[in-house]
C-alpha atoms as a PDB file:
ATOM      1  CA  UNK A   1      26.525  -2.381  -1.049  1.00  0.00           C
ATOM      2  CA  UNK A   2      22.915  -2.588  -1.646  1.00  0.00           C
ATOM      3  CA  UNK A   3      21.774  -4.850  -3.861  1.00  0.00           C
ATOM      4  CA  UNK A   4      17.693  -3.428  -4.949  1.00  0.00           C
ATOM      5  CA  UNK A   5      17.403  -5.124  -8.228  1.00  0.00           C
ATOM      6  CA  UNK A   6      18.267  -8.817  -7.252  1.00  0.00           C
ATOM      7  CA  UNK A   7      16.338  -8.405  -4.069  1.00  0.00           C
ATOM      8  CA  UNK A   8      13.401  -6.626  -6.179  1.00  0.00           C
ATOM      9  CA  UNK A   9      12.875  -9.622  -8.487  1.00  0.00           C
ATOM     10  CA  UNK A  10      13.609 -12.313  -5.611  1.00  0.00           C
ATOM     11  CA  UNK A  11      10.801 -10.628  -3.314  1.00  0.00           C
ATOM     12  CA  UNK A  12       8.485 -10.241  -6.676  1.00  0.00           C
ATOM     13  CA  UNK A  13       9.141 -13.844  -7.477  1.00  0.00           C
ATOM     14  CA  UNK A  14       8.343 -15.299  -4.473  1.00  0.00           C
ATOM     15  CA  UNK A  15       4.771 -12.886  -4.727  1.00  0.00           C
ATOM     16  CA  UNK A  16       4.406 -14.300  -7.625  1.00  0.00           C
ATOM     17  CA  UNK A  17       4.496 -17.910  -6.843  1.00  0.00           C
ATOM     18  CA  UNK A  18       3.338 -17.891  -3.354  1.00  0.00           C
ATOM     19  CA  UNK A  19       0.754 -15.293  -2.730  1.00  0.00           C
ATOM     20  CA  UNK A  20      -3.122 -17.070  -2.421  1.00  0.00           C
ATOM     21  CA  UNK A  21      -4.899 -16.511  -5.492  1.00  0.00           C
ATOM     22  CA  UNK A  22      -8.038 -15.276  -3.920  1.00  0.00           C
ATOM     23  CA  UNK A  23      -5.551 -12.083  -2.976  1.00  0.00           C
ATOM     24  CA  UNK A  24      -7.482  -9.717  -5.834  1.00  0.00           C
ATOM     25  CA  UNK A  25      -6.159  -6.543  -4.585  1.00  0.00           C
ATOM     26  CA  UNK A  26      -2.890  -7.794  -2.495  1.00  0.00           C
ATOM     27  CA  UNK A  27      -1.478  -9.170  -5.571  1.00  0.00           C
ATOM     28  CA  UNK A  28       2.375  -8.977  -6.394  1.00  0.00           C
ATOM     29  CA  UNK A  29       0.762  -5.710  -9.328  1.00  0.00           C
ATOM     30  CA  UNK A  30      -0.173  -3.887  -6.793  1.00  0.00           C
ATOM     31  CA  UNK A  31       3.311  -4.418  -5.152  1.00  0.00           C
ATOM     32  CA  UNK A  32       4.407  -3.135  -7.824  1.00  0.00           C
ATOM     33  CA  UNK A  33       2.186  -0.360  -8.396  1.00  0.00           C
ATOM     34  CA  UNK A  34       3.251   0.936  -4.830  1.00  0.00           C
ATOM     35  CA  UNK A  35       7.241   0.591  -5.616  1.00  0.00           C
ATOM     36  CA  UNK A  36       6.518   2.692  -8.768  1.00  0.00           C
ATOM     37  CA  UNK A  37       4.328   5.911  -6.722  1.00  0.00           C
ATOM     38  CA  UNK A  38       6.645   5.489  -4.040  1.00  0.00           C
ATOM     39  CA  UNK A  39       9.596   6.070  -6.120  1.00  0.00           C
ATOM     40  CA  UNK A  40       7.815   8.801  -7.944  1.00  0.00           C
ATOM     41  CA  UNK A  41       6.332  10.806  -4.975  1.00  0.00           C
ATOM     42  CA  UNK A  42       9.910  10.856  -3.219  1.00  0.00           C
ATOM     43  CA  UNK A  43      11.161  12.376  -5.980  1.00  0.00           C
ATOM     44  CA  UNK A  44       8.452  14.571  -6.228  1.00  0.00           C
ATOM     45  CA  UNK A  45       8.917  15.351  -2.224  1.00  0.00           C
ATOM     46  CA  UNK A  46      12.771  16.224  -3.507  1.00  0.00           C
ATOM     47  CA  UNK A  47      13.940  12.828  -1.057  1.00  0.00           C
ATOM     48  CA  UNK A  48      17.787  11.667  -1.878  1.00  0.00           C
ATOM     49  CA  UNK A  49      18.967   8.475  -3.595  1.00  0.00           C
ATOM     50  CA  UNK A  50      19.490   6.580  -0.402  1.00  0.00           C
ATOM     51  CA  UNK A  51      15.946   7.712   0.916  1.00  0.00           C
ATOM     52  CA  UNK A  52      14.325   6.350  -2.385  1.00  0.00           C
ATOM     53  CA  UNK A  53      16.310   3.203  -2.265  1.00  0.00           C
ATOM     54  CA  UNK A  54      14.666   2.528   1.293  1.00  0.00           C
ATOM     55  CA  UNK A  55      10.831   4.023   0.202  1.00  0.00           C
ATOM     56  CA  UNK A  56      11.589   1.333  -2.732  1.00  0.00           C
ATOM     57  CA  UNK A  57      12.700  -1.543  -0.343  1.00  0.00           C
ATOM     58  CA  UNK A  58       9.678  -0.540   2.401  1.00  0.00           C
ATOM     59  CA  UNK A  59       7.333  -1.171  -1.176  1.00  0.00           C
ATOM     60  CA  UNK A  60       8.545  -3.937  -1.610  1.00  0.00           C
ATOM     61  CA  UNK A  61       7.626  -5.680   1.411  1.00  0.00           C
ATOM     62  CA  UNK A  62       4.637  -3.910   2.566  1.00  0.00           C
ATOM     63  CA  UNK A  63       2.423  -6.599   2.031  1.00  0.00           C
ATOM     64  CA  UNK A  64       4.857  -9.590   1.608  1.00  0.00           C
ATOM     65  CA  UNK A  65       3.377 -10.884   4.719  1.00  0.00           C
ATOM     66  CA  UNK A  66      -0.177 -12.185   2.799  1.00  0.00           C
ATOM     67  CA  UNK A  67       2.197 -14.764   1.470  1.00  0.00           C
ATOM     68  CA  UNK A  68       2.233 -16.600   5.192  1.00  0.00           C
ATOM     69  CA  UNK A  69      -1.115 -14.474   7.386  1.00  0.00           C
ATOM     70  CA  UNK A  70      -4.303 -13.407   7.020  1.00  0.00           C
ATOM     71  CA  UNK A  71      -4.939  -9.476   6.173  1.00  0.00           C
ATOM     72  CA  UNK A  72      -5.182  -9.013  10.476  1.00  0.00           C
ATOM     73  CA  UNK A  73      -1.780  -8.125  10.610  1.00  0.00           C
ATOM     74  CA  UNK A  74      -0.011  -9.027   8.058  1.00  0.00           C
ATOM     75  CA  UNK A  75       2.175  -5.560   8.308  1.00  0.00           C
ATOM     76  CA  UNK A  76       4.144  -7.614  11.116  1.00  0.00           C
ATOM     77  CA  UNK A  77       4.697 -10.412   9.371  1.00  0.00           C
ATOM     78  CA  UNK A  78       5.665  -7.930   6.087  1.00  0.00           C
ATOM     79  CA  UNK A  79       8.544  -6.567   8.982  1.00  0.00           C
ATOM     80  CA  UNK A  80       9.591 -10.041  10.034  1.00  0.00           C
ATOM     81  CA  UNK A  81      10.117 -11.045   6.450  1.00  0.00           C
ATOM     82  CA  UNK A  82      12.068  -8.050   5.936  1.00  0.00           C
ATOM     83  CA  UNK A  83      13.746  -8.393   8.646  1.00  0.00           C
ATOM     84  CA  UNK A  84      14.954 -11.951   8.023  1.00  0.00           C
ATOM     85  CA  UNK A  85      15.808 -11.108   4.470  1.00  0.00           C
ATOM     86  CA  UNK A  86      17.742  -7.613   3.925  1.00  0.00           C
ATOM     87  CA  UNK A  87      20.262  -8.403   5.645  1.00  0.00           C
ATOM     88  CA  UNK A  88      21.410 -10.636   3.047  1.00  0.00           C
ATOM     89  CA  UNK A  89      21.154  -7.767   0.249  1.00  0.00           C
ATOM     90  CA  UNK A  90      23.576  -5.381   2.114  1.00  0.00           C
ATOM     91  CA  UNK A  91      21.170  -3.126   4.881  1.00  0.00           C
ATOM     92  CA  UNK A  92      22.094  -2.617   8.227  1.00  0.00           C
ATOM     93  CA  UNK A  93      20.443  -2.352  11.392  1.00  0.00           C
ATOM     94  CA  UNK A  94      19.189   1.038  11.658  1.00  0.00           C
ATOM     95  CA  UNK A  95      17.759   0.977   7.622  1.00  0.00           C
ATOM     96  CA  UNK A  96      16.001  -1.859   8.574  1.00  0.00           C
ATOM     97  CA  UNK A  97      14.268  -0.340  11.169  1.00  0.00           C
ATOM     98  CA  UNK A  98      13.382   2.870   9.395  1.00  0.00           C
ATOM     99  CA  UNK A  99      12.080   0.099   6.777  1.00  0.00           C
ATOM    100  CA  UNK A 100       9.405  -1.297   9.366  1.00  0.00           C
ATOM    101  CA  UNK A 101       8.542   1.830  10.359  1.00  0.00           C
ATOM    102  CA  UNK A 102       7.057   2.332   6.905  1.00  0.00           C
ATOM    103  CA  UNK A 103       5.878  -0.721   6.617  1.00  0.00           C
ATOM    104  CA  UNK A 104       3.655  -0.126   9.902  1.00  0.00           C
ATOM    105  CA  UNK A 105       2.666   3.452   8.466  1.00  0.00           C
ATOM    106  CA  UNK A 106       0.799   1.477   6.185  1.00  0.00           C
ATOM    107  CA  UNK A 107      -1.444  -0.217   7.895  1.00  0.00           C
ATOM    108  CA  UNK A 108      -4.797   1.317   8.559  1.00  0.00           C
ATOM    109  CA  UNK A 109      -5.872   3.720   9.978  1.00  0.00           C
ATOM    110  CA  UNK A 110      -2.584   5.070   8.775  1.00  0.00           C
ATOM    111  CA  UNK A 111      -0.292   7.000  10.933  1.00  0.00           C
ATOM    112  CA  UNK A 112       2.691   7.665   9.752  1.00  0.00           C
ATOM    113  CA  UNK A 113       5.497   9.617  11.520  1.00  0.00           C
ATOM    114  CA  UNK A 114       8.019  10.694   9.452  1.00  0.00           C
ATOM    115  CA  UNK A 115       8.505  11.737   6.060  1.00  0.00           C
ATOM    116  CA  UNK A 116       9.470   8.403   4.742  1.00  0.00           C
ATOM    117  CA  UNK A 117       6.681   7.181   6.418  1.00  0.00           C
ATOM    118  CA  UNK A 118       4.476   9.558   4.668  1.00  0.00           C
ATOM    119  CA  UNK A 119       5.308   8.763   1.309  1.00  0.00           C
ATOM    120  CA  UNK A 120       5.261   5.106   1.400  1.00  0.00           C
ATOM    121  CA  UNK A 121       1.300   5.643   3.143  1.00  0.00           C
ATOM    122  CA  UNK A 122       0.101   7.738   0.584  1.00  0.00           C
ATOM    123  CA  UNK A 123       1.877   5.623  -2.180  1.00  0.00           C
ATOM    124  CA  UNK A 124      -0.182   2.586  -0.903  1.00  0.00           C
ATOM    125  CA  UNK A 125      -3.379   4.636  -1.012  1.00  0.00           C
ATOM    126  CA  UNK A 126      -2.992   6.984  -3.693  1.00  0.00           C
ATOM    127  CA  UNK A 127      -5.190   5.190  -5.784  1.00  0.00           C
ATOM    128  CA  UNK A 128      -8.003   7.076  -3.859  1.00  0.00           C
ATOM    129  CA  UNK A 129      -7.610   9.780  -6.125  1.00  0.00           C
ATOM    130  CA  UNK A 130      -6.990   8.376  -9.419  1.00  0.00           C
ATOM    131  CA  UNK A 131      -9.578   7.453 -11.753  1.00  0.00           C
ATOM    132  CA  UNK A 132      -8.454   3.671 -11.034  1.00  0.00           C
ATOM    133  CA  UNK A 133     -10.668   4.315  -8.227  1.00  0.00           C
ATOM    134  CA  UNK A 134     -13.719   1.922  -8.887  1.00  0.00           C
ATOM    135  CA  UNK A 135     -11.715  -0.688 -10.581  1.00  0.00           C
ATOM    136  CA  UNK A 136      -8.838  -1.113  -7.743  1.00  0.00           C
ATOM    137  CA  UNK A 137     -11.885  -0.861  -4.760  1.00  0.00           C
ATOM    138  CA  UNK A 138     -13.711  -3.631  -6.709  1.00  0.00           C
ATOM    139  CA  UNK A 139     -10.414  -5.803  -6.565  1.00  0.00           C
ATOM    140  CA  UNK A 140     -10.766  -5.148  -3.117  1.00  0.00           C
ATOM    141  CA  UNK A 141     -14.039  -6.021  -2.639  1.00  0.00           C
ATOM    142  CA  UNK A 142     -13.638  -9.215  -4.218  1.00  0.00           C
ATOM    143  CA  UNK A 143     -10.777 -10.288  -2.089  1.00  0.00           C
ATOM    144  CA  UNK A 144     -12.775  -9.078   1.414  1.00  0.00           C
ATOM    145  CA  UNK A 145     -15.915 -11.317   0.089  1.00  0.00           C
ATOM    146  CA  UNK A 146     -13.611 -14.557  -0.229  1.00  0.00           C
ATOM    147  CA  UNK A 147     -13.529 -14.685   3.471  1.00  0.00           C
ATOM    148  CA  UNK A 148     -16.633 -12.500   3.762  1.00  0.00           C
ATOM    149  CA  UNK A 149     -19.117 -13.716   1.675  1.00  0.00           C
ATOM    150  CA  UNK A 150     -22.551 -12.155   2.680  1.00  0.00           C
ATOM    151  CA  UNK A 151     -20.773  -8.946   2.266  1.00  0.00           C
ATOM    152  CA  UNK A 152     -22.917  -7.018   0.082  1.00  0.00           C
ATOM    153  CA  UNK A 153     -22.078  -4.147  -2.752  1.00  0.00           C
ATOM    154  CA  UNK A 154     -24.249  -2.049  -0.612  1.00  0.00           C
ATOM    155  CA  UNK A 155     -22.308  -2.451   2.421  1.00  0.00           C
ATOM    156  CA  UNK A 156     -18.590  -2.558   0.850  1.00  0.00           C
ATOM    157  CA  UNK A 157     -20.035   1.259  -0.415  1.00  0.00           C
ATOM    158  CA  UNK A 158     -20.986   2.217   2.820  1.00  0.00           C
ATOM    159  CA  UNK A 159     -17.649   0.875   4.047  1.00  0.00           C
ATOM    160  CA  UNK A 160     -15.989   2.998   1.009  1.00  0.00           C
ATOM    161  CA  UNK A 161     -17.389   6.558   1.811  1.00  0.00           C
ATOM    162  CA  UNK A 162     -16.683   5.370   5.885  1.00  0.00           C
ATOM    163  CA  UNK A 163     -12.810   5.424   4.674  1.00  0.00           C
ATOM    164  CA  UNK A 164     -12.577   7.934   2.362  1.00  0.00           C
ATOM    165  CA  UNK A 165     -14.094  10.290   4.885  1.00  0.00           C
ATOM    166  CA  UNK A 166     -11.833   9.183   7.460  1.00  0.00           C
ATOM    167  CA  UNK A 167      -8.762   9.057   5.012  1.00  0.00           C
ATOM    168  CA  UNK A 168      -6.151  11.961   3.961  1.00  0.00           C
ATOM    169  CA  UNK A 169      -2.863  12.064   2.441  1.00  0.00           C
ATOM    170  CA  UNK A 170       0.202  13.296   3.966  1.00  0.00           C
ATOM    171  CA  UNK A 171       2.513  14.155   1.747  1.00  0.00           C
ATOM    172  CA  UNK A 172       1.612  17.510  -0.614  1.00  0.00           C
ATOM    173  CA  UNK A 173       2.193  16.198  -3.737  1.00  0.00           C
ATOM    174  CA  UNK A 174      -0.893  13.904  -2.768  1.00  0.00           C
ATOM    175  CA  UNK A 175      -2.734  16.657  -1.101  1.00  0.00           C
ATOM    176  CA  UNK A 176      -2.570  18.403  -4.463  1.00  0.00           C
ATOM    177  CA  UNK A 177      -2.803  16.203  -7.032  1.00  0.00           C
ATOM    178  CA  UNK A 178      -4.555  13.086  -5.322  1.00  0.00           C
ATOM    179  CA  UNK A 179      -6.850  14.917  -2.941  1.00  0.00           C
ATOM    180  CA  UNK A 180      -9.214  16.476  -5.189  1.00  0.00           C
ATOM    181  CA  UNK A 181     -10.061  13.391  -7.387  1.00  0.00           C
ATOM    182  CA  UNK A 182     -10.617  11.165  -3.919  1.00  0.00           C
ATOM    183  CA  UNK A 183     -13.017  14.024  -3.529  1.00  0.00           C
ATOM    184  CA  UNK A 184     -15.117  13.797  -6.162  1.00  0.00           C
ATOM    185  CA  UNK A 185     -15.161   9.500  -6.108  1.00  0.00           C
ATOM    186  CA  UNK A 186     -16.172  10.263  -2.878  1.00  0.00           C
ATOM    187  CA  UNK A 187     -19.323  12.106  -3.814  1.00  0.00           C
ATOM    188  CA  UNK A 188     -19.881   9.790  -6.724  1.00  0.00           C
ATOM    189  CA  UNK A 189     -20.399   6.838  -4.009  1.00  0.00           C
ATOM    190  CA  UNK A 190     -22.623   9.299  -1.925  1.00  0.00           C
ATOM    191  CA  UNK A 191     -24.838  10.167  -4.761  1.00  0.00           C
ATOM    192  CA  UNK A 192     -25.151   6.123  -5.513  1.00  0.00           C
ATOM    193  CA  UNK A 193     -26.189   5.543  -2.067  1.00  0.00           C
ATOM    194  CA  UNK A 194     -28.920   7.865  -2.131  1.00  0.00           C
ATOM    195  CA  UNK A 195     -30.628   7.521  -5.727  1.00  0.00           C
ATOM    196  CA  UNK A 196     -31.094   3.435  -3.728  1.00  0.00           C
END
């Protein structure tokens, strides 16, 4: 028998204390934030209890690996943690491997290949479309400059509108209700660029 909420707060806790405090935008909140759209898109995408309980558990250790590597891929070291650790909290084999599947579907550029995969993506990105935009990119941008510090706004917008160009949802709740808004931020940063 699974066991989501003691795993849940031991994974959050150890976030908590361990993660580098530099980590702006890989924080243990938005760990959280991810858990909470993952859980609410899969219900949206009509996914069963077992599914969710795996989305959740995928969320939860997406970016777990920050706590011992560098952003360069810290998805692997997300799947070893995982790996090591759910075991203890009742998963088997083949959930743990449908688990790092997810976990690799998030990193970027995303390519996710089924449709677990393609909520837990769009659940780390769906602040695209939200009007958290601006605030969650800046949390962002603040992290990249602690080991890039020449980085400029000017560039990190450039780099912006390079992703959101490149980037789309998967699943259609994001398509219709995240899409549009990731639009129009998306303009918003072109129009910035060129009134420079």
């Amino acid at each position: 028998m699974k066991n989501w909420d003691l795993l849940c707060h031991t994974v959050m806790n150890s976030l908590k204390e361990n993660l580098a405090t530099f980590l702006t935008y890989h924080d243990w909140k938005h760990t959280e934030h991810v858990i909470q759209m993952a859980e609410f898109i899969a219900h949206k995408e009509n996914m069963s209890d077992e599914d969710i309980v795996l989305i959740k558990t995928a969320a939860l250790f997406h970016d777990a690996g920050f706590i011992n590597s560098s952003s360069d891929g810290h998805e692997e070291a997300s799947i070893q943690l995982a790996q090591d650790k759910l075991p203890e909290f009742g998963y088997i084999k083949n959930e743990i491997e449908i688990i790092a599947g997810m976990i690799r579907a998030t990193s970027i550029p995303q390519e996710p290949k089924t449709k677990l995969e393609c909520i837990l993506a769009d659940a780390d990105l769906e602040y695209l479309g939200t009007d958290n935009f601006e605030r969650i990119g800046t949390n962002l941008y603040l992290e990249i400059k602690h080991t890039n510090p020449n980085l400029s706004t000017t560039e990190w917008n450039e780099i912006q509108i390079k992703f959101l160009q490149k980037h789309k949802y998967h699943t259609s709740y994001c398509i219709q209700f995240r899409n549009p808004l990731k639009l129009k931020n998306l303009s918003i940063l072109i129009e910035q660029k060129n009134e420079r």
